[in-house]
Protein backbone atom coordinates (compact mmCIF):
# COMPACT_ATOMS: atom_id res chain seq x y z
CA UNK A 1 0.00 0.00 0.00
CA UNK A 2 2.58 2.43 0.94
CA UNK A 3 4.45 2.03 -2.67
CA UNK A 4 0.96 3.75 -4.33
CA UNK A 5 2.72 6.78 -2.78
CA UNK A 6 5.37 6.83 -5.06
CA UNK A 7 2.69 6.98 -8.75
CA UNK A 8 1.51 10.52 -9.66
CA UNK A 9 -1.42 11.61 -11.08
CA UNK A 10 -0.82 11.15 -14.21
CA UNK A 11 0.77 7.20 -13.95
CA UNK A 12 -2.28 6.65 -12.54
CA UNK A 13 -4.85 8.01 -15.12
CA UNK A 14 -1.69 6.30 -17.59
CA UNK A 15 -2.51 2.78 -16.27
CA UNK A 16 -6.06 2.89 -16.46
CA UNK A 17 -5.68 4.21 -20.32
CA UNK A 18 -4.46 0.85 -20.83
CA UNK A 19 -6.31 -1.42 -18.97
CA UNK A 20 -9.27 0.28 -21.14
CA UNK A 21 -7.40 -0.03 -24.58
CA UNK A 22 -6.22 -3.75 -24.05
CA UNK A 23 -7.52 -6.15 -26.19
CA UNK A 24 -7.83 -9.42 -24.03
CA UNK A 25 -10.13 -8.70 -21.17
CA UNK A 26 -11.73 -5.18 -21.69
CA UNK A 27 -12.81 -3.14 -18.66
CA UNK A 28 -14.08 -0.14 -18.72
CA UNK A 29 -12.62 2.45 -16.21
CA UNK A 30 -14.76 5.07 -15.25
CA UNK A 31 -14.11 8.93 -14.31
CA UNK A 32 -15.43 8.20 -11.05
CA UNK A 33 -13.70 4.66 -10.78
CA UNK A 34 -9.90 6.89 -11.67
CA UNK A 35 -10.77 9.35 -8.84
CA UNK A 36 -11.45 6.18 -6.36
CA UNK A 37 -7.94 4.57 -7.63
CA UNK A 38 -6.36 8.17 -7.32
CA UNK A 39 -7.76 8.54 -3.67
CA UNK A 40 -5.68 5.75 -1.90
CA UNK A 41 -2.38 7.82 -3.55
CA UNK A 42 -3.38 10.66 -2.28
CA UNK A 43 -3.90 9.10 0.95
CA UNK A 44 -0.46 7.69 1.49
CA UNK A 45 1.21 10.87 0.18
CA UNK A 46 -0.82 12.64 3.35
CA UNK A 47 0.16 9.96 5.44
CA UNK A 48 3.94 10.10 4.44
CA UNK A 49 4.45 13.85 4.27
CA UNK A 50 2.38 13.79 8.16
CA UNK A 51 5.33 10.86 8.81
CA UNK A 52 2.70 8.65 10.50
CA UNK A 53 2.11 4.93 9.81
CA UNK A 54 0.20 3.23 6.60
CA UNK A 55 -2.08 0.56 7.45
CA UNK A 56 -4.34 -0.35 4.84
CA UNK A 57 -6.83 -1.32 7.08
CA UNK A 58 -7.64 1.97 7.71
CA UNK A 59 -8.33 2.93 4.13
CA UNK A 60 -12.32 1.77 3.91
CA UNK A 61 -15.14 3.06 1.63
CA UNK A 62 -15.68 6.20 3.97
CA UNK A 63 -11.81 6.79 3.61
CA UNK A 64 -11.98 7.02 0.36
CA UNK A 65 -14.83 8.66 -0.05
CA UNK A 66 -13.65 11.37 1.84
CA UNK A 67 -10.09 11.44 0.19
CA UNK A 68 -11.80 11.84 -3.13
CA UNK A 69 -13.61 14.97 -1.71
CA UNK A 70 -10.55 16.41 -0.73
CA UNK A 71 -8.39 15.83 -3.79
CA UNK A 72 -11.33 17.75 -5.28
CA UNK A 73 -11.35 20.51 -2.99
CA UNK A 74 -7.53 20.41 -3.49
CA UNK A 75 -7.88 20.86 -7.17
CA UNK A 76 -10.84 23.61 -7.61
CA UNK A 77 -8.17 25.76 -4.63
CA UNK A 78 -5.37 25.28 -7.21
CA UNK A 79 -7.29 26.72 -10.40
CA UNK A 80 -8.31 29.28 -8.09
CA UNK A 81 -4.83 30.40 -6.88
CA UNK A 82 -3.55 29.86 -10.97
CA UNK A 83 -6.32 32.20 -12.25
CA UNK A 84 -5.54 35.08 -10.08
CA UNK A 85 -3.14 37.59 -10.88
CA UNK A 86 -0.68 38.34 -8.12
CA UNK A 87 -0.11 41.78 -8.12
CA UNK A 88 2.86 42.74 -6.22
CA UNK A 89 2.72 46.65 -4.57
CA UNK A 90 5.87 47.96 -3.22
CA UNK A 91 5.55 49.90 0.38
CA UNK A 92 5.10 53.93 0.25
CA UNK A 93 8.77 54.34 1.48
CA UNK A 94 10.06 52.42 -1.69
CA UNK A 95 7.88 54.63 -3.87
CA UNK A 96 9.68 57.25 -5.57
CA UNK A 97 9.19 60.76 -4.09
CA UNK A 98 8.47 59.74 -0.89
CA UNK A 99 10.53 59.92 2.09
């Protein structure tokens, strides 16, 4: 469990490209079925960056449930902060003609 840490994102959403597109034993993988195989990664990332232990017996339904909601929380805070423009202002004492 703790080595589904180590795939991104995009490994992730790679592998499931190709369990769609192989020819011997099709199955279909959903949007929603990606975000549930993305949730347990994000999990363990949270759980290694907080340095505490990995036991998969703690990763149930509700778990995941909830992980998914906060990967997608995660995300729509990330477009946010990558649509704004950051607009530096320098203090009055830096402006010129001040003193």
């Amino acid at each position: 469990m703790a080595l589904i840490g180590l795939l991104t994102r995009v490994q992730i959403s790679k592998m499931c490209k190709r369990i769609e597109s192989r020819a011997v034993n099709l199955l279909v993988i959903s949007i929603v079925r990606e975000q549930f195989l993305l949730s347990p990664c994000h999990w363990v990332v949270h759980k290694q960056y907080l340095q505490e232990p990995i036991n998969p017996s703690d990763f149930t339904l509700i778990m995941t449930l909830n992980q998914t909601q906060l990967m997608r929380e995660q995300a729509k805070d990330e477009a946010r902060i990558d649509n704004k423009e950051i607009v530096a202002k320098a203090p009055d004492k830096f402006k010129l003609g001040s003193s």
